[in-house]
N, C-alpha and C. Protein backbone atom coordinates (compact mmCIF):
# COMPACT_ATOMS: atom_id res chain seq x y z
N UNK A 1 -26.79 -32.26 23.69
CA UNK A 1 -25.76 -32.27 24.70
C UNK A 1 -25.93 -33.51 25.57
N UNK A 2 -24.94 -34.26 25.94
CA UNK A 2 -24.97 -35.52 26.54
C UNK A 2 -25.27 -34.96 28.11
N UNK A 3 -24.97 -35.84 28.95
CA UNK A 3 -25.09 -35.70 30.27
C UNK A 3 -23.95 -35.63 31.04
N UNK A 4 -23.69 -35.69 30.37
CA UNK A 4 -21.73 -35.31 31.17
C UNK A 4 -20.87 -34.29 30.43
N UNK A 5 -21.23 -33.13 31.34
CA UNK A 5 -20.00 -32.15 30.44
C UNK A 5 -19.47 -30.79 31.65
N UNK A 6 -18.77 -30.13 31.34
CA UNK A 6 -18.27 -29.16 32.60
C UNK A 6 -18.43 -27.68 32.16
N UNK A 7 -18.05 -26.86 33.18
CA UNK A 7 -17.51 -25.14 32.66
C UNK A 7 -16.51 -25.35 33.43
N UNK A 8 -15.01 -24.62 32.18
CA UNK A 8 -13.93 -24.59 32.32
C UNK A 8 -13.64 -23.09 32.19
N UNK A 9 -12.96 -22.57 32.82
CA UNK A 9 -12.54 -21.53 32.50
C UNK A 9 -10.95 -21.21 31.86
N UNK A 10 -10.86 -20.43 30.95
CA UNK A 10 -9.44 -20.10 30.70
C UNK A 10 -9.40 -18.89 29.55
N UNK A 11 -8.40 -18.24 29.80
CA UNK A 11 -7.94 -16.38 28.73
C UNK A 11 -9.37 -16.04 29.23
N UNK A 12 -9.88 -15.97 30.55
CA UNK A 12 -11.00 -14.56 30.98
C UNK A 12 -12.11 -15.62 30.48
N UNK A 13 -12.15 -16.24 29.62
CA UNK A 13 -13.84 -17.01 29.39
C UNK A 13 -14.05 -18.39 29.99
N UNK A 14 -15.07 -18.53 30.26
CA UNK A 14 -15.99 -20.13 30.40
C UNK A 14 -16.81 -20.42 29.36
N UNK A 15 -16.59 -22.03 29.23
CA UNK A 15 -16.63 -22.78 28.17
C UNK A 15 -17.53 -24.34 28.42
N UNK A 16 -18.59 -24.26 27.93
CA UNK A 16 -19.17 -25.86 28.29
C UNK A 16 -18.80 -26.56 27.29
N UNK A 17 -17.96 -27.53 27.93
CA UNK A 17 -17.43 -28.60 27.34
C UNK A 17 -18.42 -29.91 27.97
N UNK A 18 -17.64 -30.94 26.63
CA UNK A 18 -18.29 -32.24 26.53
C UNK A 18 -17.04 -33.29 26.00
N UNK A 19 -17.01 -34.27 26.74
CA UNK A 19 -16.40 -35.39 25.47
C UNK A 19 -16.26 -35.43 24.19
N UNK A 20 -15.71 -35.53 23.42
CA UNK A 20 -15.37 -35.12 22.20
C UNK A 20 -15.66 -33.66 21.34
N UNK A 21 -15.95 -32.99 22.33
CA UNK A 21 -16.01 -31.65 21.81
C UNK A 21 -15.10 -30.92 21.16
N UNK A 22 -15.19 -29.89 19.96
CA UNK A 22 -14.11 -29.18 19.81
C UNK A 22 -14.25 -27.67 20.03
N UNK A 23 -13.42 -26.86 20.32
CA UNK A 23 -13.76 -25.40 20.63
C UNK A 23 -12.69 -24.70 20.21
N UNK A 24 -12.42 -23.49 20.36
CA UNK A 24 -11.73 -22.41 19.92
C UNK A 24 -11.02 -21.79 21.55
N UNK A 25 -10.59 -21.60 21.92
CA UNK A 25 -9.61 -20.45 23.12
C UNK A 25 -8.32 -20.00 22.63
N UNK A 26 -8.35 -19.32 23.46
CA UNK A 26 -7.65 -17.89 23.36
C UNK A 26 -5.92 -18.91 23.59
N UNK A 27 -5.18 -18.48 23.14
CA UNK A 27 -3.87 -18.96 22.92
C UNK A 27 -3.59 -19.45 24.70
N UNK A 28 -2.94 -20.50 24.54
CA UNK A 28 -2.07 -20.63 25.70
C UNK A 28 -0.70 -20.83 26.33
N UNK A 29 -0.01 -20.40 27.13
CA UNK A 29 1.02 -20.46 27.52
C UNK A 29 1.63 -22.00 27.91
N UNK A 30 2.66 -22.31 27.18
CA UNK A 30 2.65 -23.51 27.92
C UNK A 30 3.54 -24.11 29.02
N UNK A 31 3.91 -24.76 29.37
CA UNK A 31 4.47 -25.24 31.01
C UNK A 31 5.51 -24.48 31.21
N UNK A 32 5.64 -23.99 32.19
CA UNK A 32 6.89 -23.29 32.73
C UNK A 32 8.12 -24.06 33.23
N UNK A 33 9.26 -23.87 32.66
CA UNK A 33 10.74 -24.01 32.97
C UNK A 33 11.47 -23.02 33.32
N UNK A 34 12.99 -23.37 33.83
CA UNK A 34 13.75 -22.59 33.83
C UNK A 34 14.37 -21.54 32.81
N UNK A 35 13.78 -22.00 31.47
CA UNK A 35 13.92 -21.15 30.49
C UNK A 35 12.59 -20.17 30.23
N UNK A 36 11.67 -20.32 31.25
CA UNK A 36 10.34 -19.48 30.84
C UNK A 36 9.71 -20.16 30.53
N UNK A 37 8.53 -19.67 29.85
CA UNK A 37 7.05 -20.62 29.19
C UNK A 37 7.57 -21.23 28.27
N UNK A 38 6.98 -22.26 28.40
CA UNK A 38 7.18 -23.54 26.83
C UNK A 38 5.94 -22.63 25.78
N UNK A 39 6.07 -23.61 25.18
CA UNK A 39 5.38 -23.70 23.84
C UNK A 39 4.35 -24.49 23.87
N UNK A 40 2.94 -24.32 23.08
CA UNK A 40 2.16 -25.37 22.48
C UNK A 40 2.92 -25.64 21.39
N UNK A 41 2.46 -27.04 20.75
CA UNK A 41 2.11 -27.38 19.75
C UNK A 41 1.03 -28.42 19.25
N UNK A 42 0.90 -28.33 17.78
CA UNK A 42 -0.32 -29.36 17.18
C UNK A 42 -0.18 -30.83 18.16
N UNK A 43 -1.42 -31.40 18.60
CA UNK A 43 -1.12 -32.45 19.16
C UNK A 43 -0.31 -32.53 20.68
N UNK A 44 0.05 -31.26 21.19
CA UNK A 44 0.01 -31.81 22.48
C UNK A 44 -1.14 -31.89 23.39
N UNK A 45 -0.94 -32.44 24.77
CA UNK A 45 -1.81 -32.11 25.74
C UNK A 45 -1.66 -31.24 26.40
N UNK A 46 -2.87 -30.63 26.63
CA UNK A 46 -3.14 -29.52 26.92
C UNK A 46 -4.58 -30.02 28.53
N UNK A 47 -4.09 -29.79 29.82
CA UNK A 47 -4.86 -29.59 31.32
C UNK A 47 -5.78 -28.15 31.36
N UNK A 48 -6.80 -28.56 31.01
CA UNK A 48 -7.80 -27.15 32.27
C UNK A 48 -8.09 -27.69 33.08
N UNK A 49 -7.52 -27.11 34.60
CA UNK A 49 -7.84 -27.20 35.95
C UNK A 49 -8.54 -26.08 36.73
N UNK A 50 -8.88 -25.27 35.77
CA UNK A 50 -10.21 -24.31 36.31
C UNK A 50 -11.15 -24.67 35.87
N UNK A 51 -11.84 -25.82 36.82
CA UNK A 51 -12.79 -26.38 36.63
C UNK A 51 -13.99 -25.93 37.22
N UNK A 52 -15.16 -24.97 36.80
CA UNK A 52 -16.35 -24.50 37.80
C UNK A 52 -17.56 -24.92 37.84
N UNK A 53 -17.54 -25.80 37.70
CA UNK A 53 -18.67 -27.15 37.38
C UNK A 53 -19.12 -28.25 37.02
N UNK A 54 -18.93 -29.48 37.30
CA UNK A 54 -19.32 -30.57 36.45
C UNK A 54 -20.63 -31.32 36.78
N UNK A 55 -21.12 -32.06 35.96
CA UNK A 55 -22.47 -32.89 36.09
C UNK A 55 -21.90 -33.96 35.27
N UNK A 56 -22.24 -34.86 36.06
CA UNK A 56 -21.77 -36.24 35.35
C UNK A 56 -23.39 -36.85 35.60
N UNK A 57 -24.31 -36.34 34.77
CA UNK A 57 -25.54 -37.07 35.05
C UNK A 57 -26.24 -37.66 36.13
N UNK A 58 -25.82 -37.59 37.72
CA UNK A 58 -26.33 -38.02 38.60
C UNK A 58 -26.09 -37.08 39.39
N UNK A 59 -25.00 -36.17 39.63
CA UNK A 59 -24.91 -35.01 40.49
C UNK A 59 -24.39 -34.33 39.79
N UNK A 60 -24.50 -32.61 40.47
CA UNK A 60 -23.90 -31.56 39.51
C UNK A 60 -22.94 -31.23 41.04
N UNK A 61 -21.68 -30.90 40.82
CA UNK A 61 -20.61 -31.01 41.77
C UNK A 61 -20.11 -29.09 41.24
N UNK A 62 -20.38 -27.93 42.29
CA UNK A 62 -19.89 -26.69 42.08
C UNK A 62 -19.06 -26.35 42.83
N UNK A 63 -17.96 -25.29 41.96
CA UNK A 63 -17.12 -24.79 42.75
C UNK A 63 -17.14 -23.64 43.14
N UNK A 64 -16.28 -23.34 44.08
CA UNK A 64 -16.13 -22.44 45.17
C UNK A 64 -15.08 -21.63 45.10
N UNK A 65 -14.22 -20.74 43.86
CA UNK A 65 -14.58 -20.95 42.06
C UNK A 65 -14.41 -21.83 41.51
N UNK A 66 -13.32 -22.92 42.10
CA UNK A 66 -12.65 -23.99 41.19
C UNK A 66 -12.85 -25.31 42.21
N UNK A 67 -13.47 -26.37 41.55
CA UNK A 67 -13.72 -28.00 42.21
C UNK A 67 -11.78 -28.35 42.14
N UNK A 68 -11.57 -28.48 43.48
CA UNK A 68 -10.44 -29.17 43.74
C UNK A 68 -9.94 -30.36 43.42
N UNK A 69 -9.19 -30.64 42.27
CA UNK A 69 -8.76 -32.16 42.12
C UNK A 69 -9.66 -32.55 40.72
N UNK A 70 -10.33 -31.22 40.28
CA UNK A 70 -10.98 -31.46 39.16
C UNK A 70 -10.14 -31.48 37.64
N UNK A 71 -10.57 -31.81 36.71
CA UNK A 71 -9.36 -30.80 35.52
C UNK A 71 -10.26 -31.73 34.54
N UNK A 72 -9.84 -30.83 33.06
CA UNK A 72 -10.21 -31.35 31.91
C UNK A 72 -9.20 -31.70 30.77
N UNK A 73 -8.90 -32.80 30.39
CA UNK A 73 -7.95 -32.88 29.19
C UNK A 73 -7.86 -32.13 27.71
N UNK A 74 -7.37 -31.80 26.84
CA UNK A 74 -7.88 -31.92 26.02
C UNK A 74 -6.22 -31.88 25.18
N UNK A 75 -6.27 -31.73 23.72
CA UNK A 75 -5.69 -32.17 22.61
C UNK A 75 -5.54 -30.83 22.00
N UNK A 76 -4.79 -30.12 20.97
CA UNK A 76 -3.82 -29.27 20.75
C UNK A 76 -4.50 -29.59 18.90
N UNK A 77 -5.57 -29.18 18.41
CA UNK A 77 -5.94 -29.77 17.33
C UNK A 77 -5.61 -28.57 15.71
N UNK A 78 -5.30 -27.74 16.20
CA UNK A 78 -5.26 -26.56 15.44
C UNK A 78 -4.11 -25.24 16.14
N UNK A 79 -3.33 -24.51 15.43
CA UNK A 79 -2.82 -23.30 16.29
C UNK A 79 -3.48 -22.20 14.55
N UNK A 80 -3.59 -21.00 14.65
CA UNK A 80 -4.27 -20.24 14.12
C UNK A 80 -4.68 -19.09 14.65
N UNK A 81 -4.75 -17.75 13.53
CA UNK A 81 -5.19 -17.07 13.79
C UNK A 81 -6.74 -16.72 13.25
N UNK A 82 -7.37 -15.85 13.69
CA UNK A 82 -9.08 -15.44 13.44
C UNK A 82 -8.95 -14.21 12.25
N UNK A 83 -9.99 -14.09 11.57
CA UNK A 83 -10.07 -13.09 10.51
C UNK A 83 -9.34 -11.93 11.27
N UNK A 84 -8.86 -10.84 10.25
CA UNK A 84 -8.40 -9.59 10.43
C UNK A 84 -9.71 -8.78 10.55
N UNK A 85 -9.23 -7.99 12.10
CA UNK A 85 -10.19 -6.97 12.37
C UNK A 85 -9.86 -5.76 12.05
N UNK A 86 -10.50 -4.98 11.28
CA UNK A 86 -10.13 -3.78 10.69
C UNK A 86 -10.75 -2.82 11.59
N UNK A 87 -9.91 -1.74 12.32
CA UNK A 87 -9.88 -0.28 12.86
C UNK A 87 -9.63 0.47 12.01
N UNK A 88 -10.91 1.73 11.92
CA UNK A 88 -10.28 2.60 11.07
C UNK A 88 -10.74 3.92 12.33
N UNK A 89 -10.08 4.99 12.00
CA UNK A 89 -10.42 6.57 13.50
C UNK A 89 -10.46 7.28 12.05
N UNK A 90 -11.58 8.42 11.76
CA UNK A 90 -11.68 9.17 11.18
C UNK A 90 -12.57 10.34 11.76
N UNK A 91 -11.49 11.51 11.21
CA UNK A 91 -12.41 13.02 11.76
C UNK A 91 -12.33 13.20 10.59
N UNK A 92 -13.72 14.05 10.26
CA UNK A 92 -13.92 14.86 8.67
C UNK A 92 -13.07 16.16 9.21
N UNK A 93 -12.85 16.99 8.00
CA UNK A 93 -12.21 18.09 7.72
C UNK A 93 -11.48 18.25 8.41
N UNK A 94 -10.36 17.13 9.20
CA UNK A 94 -9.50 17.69 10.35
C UNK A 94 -7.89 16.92 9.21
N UNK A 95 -7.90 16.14 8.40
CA UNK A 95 -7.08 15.00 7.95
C UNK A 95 -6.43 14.49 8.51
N UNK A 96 -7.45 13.63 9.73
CA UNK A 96 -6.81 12.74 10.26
C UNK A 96 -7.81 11.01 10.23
N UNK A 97 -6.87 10.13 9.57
CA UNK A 97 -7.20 8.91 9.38
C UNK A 97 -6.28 7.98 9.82
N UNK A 98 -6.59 6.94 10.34
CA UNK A 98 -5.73 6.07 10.71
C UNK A 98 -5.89 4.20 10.95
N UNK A 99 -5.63 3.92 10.43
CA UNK A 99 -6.34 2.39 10.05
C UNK A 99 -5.13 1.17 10.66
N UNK A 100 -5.63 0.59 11.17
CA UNK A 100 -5.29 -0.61 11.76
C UNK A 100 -5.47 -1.99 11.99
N UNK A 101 -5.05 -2.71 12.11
CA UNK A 101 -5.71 -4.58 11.61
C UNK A 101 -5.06 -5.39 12.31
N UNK A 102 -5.92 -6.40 13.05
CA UNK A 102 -5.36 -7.01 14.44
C UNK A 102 -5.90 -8.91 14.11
N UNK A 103 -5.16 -9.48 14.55
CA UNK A 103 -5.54 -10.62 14.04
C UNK A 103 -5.39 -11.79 15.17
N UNK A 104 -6.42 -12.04 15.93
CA UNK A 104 -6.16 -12.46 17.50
C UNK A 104 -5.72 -14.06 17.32
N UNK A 105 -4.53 -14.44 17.79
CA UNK A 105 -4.45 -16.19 17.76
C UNK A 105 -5.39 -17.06 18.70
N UNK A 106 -5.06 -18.03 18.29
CA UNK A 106 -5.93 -19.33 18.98
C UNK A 106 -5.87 -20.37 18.85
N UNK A 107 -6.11 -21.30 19.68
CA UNK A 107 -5.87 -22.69 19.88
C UNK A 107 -7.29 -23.19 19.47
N UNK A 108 -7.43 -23.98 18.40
CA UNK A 108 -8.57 -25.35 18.56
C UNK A 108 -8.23 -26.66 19.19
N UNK A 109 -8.78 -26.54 20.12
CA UNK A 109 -8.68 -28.42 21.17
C UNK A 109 -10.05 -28.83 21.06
N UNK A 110 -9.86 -29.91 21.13
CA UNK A 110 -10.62 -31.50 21.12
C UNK A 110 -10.48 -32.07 22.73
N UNK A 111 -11.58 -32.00 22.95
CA UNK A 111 -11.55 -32.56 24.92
C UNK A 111 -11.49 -33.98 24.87
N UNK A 112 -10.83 -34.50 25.31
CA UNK A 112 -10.44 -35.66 25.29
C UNK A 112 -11.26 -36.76 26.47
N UNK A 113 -10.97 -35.75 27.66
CA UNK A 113 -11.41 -36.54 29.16
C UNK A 113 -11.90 -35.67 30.12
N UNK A 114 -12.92 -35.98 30.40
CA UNK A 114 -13.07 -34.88 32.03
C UNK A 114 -12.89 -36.14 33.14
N UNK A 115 -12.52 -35.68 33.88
CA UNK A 115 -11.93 -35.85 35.48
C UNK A 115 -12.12 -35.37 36.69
């Protein structure tokens, strides 16, 4: 791990990022208009401004949850979903079974810049 990298938060988790890093999160909503939420897509930019920590190798700068005026770039490198999770509910001798399969989306980004 280099000496410059942050915790970002976003979809409920924190994430240590780095310069050219790539990671996995939870889908995101994208900019709001008068028509509602936009859209991602492959290749756009994508702002985390829940920023709760950075160290740029000479100071570590914390927030109070979020460093003001902070944010992290990153890049739109993948849209996708994660393996199918299989639910199954079973009672013996009652015949009741019931099976279910959930398949959570997600964004892979590439951090481009911290700020």
């Amino acid at each position: 791990m280099s000496t410059n990298f942050a915790i970002i938060q976003t979809g409920g988790k924190q994430y240590l990022v780095e310069e050219g890093a790539t990671l996995k999160v939870e889908k995101i909503k994208g900019p709001h208009s008068e028509q509602g939420y936009g859209v991602y897509n492959v290749g756009d930019k994508v702002v985390f401004d829940e920023v709760l920590l950075k160290d740029d190798g000479k100071a570590t700068t914390l927030g109070g949850p979020f460093i003001k005026g902070s944010k992290v770039e990153a890049e739109v490198t993948k849209i996708s979903r994660a393996k199918k999770v299989t639910v199954i509910k079973y009672k013996a001798k009652s015949n009741y079974f019931k099976k279910r399969g959930h398949r959570q989306p997600y964004f892979e980004v590439k951090i481009t810049k911290l700020a």
